[in-house]
Protein backbone atom coordinates (compact mmCIF):
# COMPACT_ATOMS: atom_id res chain seq x y z
CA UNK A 1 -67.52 58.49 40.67
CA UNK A 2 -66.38 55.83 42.67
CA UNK A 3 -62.36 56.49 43.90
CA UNK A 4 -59.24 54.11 43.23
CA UNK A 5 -56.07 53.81 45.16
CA UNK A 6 -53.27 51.61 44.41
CA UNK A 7 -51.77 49.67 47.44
CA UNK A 8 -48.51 48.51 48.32
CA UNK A 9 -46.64 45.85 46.67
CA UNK A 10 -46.34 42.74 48.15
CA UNK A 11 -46.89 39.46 45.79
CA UNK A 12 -48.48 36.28 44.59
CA UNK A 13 -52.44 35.79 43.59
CA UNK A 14 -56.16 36.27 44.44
CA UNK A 15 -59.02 38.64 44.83
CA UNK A 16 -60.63 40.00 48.42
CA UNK A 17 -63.09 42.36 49.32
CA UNK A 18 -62.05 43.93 52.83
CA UNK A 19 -63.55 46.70 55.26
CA UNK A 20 -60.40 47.73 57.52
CA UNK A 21 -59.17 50.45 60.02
CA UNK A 22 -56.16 52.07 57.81
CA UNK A 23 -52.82 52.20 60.92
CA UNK A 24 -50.86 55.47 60.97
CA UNK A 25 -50.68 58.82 62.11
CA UNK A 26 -54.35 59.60 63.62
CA UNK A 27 -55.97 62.13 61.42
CA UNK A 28 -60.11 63.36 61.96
CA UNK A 29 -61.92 60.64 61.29
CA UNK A 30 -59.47 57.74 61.30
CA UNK A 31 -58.67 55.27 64.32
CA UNK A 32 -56.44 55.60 66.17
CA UNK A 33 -55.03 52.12 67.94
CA UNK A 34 -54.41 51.56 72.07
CA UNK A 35 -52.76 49.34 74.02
CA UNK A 36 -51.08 45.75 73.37
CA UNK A 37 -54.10 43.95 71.74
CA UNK A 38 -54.71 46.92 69.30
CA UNK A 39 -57.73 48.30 70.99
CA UNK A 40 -59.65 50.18 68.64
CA UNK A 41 -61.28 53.65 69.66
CA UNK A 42 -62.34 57.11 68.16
CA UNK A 43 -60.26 60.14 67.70
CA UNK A 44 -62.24 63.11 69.63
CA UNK A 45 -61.97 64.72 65.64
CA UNK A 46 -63.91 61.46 64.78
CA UNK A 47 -66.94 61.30 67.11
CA UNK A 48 -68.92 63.80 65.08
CA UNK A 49 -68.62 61.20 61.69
CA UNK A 50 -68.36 57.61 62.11
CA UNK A 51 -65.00 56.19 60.51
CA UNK A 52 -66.06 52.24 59.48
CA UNK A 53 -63.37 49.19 58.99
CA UNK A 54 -62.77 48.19 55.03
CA UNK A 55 -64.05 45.01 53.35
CA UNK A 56 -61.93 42.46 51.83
CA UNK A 57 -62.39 40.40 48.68
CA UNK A 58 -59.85 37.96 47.26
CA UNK A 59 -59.96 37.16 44.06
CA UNK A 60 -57.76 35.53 41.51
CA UNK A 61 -57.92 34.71 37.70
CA UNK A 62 -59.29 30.73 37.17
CA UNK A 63 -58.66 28.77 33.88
CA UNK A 64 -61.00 26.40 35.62
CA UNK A 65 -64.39 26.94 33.38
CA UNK A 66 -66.53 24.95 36.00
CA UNK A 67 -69.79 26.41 37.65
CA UNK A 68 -67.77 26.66 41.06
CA UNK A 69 -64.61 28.14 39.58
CA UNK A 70 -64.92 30.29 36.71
CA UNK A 71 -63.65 33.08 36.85
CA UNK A 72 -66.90 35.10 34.83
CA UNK A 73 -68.84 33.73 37.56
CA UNK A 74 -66.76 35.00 40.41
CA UNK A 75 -67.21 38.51 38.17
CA UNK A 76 -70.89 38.44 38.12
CA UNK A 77 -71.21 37.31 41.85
CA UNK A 78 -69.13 40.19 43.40
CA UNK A 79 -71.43 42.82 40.72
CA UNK A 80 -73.79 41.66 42.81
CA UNK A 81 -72.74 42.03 45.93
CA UNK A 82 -71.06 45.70 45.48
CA UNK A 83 -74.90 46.48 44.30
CA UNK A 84 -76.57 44.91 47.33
CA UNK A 85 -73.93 46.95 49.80
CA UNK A 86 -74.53 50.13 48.13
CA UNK A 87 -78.14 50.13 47.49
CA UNK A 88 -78.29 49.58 51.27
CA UNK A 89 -75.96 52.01 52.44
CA UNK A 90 -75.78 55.93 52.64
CA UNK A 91 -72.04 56.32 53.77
CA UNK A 92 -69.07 55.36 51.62
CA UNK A 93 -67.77 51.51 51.96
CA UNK A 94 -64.44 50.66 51.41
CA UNK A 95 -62.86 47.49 49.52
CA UNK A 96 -59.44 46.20 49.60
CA UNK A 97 -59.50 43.77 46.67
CA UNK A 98 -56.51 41.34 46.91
CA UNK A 99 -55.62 40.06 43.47
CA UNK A 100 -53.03 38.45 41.67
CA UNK A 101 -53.01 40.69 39.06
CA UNK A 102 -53.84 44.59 37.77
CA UNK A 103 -56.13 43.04 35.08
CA UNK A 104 -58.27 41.43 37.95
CA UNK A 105 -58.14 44.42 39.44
CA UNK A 106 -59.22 47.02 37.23
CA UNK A 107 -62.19 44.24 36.12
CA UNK A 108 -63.77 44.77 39.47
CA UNK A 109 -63.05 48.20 39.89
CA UNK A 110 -64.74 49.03 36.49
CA UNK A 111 -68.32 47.31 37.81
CA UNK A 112 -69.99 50.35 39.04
CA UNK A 113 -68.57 52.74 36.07
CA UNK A 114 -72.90 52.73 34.71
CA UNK A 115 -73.97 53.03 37.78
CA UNK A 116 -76.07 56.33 38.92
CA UNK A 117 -72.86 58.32 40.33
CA UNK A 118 -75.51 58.46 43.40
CA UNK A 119 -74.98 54.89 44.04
CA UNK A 120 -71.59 54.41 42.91
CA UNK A 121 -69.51 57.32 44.37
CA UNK A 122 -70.45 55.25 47.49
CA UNK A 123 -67.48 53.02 46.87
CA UNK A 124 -63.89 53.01 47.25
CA UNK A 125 -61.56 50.60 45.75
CA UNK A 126 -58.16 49.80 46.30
CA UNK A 127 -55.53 46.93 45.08
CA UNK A 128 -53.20 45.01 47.10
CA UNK A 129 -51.61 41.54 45.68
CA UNK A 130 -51.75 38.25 46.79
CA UNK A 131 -49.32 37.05 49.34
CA UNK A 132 -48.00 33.68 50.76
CA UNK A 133 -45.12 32.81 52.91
CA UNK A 134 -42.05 32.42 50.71
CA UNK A 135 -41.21 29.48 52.41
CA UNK A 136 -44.58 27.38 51.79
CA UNK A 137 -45.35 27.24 48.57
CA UNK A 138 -47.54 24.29 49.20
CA UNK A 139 -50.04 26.52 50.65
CA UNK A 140 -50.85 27.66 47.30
CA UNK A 141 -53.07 25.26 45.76
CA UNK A 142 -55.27 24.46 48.99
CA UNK A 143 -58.97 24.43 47.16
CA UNK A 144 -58.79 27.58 44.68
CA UNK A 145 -56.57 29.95 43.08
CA UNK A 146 -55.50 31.94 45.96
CA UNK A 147 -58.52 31.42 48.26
CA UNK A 148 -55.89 30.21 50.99
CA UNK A 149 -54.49 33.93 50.88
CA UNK A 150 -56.90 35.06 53.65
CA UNK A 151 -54.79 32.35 55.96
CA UNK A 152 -52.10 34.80 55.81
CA UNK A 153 -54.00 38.87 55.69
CA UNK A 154 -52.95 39.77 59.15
CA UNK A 155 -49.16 40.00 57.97
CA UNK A 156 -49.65 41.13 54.46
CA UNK A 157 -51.87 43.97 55.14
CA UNK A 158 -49.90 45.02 57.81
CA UNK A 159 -50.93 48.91 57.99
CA UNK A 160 -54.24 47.90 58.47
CA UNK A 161 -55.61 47.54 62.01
CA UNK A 162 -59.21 45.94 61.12
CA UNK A 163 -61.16 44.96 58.54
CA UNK A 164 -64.04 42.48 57.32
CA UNK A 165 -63.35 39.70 55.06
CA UNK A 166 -66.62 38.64 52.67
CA UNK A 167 -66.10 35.57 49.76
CA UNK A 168 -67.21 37.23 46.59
CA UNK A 169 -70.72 35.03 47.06
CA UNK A 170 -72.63 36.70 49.19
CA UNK A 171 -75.35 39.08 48.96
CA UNK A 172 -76.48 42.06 51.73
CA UNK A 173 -79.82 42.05 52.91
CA UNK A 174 -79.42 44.65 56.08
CA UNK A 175 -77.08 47.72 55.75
CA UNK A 176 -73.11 46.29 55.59
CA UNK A 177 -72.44 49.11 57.97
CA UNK A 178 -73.61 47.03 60.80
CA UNK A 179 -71.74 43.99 59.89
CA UNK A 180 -69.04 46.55 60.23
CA UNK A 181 -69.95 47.72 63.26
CA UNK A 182 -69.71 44.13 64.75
CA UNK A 183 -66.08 44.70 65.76
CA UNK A 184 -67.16 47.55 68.65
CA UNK A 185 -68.39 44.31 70.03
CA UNK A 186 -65.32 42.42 71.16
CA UNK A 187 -63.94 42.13 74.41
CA UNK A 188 -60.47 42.99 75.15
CA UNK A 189 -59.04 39.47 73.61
CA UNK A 190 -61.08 38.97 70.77
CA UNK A 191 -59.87 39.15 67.52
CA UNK A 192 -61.49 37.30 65.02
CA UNK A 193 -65.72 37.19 64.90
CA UNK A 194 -67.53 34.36 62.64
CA UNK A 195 -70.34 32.56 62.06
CA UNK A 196 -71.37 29.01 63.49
CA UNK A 197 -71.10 26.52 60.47
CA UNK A 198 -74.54 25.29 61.35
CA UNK A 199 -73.26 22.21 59.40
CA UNK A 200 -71.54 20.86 62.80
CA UNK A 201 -67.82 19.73 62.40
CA UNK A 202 -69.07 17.29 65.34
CA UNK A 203 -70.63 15.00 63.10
CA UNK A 204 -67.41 14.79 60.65
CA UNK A 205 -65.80 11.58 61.23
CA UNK A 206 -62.31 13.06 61.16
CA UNK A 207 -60.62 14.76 64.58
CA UNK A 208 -59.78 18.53 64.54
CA UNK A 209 -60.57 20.56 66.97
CA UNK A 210 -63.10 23.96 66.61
CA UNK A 211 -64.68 26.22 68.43
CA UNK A 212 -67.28 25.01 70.41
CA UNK A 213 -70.19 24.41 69.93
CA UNK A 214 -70.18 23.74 66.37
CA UNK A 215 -67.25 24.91 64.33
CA UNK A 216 -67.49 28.24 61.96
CA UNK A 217 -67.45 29.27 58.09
CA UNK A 218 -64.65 31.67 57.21
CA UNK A 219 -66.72 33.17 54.35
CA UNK A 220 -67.60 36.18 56.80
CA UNK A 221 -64.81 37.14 58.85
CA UNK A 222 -64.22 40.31 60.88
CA UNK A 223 -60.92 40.99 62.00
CA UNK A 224 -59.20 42.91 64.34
CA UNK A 225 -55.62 42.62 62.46
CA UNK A 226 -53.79 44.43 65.15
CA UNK A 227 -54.37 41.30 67.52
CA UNK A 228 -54.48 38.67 65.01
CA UNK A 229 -50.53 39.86 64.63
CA UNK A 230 -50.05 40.14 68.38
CA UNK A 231 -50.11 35.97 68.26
CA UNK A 232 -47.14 33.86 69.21
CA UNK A 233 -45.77 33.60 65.52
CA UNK A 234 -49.05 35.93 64.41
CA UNK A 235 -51.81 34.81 62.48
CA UNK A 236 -49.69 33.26 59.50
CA UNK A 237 -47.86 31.77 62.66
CA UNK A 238 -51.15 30.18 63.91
CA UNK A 239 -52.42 28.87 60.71
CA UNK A 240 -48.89 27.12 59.32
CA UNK A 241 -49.33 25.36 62.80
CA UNK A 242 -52.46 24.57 62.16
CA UNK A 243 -52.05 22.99 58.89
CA UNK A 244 -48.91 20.89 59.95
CA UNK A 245 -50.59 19.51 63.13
CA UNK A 246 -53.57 18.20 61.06
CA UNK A 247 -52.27 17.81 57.61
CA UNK A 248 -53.76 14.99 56.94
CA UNK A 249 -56.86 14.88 58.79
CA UNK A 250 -58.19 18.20 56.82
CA UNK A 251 -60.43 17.96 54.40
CA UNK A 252 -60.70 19.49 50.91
CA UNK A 253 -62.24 22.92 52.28
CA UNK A 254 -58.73 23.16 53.88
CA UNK A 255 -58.54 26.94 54.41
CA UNK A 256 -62.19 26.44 56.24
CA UNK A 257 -60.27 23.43 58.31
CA UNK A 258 -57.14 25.48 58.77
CA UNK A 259 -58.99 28.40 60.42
CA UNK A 260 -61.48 26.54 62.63
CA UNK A 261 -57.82 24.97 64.01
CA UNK A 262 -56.15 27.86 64.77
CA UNK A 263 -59.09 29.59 66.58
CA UNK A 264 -59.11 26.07 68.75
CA UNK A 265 -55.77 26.30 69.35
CA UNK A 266 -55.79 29.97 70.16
CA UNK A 267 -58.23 30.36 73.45
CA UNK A 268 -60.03 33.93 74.05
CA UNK A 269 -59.59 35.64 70.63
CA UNK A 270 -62.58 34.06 69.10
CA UNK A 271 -66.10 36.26 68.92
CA UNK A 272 -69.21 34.64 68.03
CA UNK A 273 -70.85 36.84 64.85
CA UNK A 274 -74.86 36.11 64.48
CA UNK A 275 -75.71 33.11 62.28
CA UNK A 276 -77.40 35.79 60.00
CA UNK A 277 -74.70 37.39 58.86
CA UNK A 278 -73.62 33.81 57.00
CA UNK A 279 -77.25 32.28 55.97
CA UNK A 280 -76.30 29.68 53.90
CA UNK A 281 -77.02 25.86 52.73
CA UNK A 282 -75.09 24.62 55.81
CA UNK A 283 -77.91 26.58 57.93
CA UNK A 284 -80.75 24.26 56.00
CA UNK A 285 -78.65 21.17 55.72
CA UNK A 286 -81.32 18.59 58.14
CA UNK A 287 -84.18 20.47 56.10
CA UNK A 288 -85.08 22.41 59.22
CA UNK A 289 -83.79 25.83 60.08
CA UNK A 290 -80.79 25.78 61.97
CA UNK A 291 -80.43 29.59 62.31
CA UNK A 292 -82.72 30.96 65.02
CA UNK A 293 -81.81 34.57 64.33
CA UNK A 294 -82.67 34.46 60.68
CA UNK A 295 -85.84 33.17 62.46
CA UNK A 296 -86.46 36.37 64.31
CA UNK A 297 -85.27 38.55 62.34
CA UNK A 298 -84.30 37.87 59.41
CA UNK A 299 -81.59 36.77 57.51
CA UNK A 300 -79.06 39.86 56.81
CA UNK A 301 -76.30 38.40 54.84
CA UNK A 302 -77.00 35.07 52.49
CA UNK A 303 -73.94 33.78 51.49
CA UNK A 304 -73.74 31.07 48.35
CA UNK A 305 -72.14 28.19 49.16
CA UNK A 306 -72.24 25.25 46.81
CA UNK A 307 -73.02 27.57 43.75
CA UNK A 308 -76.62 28.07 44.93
CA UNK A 309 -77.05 31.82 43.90
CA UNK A 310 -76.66 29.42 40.53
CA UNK A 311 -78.56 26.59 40.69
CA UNK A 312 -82.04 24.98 40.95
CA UNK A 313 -81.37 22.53 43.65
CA UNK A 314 -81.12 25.80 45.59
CA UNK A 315 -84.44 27.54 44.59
CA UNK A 316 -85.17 30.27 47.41
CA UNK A 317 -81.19 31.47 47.09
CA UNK A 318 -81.05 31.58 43.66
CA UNK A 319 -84.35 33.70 43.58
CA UNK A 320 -82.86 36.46 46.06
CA UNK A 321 -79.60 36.58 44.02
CA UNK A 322 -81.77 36.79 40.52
CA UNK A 323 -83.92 39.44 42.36
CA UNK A 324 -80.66 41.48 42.70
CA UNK A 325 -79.03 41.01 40.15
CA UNK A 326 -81.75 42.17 38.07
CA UNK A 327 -82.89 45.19 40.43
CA UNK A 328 -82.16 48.56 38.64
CA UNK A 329 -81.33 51.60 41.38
CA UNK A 330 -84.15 53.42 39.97
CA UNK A 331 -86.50 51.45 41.21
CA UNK A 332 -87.44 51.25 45.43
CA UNK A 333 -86.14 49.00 47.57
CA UNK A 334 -89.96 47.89 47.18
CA UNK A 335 -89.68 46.94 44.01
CA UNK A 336 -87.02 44.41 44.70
CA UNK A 337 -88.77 42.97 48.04
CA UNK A 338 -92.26 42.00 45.42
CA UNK A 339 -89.58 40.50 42.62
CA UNK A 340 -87.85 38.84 45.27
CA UNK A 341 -91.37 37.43 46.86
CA UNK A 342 -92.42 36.84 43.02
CA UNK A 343 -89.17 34.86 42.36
CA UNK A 344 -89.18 32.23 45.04
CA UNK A 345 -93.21 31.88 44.71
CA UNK A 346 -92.47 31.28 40.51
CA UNK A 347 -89.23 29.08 40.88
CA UNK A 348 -90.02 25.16 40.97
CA UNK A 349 -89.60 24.35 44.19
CA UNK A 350 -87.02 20.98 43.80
CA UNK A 351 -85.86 18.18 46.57
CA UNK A 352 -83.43 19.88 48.81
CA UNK A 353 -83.05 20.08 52.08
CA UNK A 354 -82.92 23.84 52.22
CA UNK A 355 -86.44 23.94 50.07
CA UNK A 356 -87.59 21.81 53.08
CA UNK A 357 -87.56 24.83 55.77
CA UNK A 358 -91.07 25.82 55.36
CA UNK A 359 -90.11 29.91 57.05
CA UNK A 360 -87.28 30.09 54.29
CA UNK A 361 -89.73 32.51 52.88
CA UNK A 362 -90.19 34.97 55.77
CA UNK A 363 -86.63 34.65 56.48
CA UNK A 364 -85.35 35.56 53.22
CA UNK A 365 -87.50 39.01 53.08
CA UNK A 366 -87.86 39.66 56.89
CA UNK A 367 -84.96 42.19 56.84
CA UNK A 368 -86.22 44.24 53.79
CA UNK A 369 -89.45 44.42 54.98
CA UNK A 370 -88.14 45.59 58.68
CA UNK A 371 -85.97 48.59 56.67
CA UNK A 372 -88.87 49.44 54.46
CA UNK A 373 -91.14 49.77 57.64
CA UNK A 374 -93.27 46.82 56.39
């Protein structure tokens, strides 16, 4: 059976999944941290198994019935993407799910309770609550319930060294281990590693800076927490700046805005994470592919933006997230490459951009094929 633990109080509202190095006393198996920045290395206990960061999820309770807000959508999407993660993992993943309430909590927690105990004693759960600055309570209503809550992780999870932050809609098409993994990859100043938005802030009419070239999408984030609180004022510090510089010139995906700000404003501790690990409608936008990676080798994490796991316009998405959400852990991974390859073939292909790129296809089932040897 999968295991629960209960986390420290803290307050407010919102869910998160989160992979993260746990801080404390070193014990075999755990990190252990090193110098100013928070340097992250193995115990000599450790070397023999492989200790991996947590994931995050944040989510919150949404009277808001809409297809981008409800709350039994939200529900449905992360069912999904605990079964993608596990069916493509053999070690135990972690999630931190930051929530406003036990309710929320316990819903999530309960989604792999019919599962094969194979598949779902891979997962650990445990709950922290929301938190915001008591001070600004106008960062509360920034876009959804508690989706600005990941502005402000750094300082609430404060025992936690590292960890990767995932928006409930996304679905894993390599193992999430190496997503993980991504954080050995910094240099001794980076703390923060996302995704190029693909859909440039350099063609937005409005001025805010972002990293170069393009600007990022926060729906991936991996973290190194240690450093992110190491900032002049820490990360909460960094984005409450960034949100009073720009105030008005941010748009209404302001925790996107705020965080593509403070990475501008904060030189060296941005890391550049592989356009594959955030495939989504911002990579298809011109109707040409605008993610050379997924290219090559596929794409490894597809993340919904704009509802598209949900909706027509979005054919070739919605088929991979239908695929999954159908696929029963009895059956191989094989069985859910051919429904996945049946799906997008069947589904009336509509005007979109994204239905444009004419390798969607390959790119969407490159990665399974690769880990079944195909």
């Amino acid at each position: 059976m999968y295991k629960i633990l209960r986390g420290l109080s803290i307050a407010v509202a919102t869910t998160v999944m989160v992979f993260c190095f746990v801080g404390g006393p070193t014990a075999p198996g755990q990190l252990r941290k090193l110098g100013n920045f928070g340097d992250l290395v193995f115990s000599n206990e450790s070397r023999s198994k492989e200790e991996l960061p947590p994931f995050i999820i944040i989510v919150c309770y949404d009277t808001d019935n809409t297809l981008t807000s409800s709350f039994k959508r939200q529900l449905g999407q992360i069912a999904v993407l605990l079964k993608s993660a596990v069916a493509l993992t053999s070690t135990t993943l972690r999630f931190i799910v930051v929530t406003s309430s036990d309710k929320v909590f316990e819903q999530v927690q309960s989604i792999p309770s019919t599962w094969p105990d194979e598949y779902s004693s891979r997962l650990e759960f445990e709950s922290r609550p929301v938190w915001y600055p008591p001070d600004r309570t106008d960062m509360k209503g920034l876009l959804r319930p508690c989706s600005s809550a990941r502005l402000f992780l750094a300082e609430s999870l404060e025992d936690v060294d590292a960890a990767v932050l995932v928006d409930t809609d996304i679905v894993f098409l390599r193992p999430p281990e190496e997503l993980l993994r991504e954080i050995y990859k910094f240099n001794e100043t980076q703390a923060a590693g996302l995704s190029p938005t693909l859909s440039p802030y350099i063609r937005r009419k409005k001025r805010i800076p972002f990293p170069k070239p393009r600007g990022v999408n926060t729906g991936v984030m991996v973290m190194n927490l240690t450093r992110l609180r190491a900032l002049p004022g820490g990360w909460t510090g960094a984005n409450l700046k960034a949100f009073d510089d720009y105030k008005k010139q941010i748009s209404k995906y302001a925790t996107n805005d705020i965080i593509n700000i403070a990475l501008a404003q904060n030189h060296g501790i941005f890391y550049q994470l592989g356009c594959a690990w955030n495939y989504n409608t911002g990579s298809c936008m011109t109707g040409v592919n605008g993610c050379l990676q997924a290219e090559k080798e596929g794409v490894f994490l597809l993340h919904g933006t704009h509802a598209s796991f949900l909706s027509k316009k979005f054919s070739k998405f919605r088929a991979v997230y239908r695929a999954w959400k159908a696929y029963r852990f009895e059956s191989p991974l094989s069985k859910l490459l051919k429904d996945i390859e049946h799906k997008i073939k069947r589904d009336k292909k509509s005007k979109n951009y994204c239905n444009e790129v004419t390798a969607q296809k390959q790119m969407l089932t490159k990665s399974l094929k690769s880990l079944l040897g195909l």
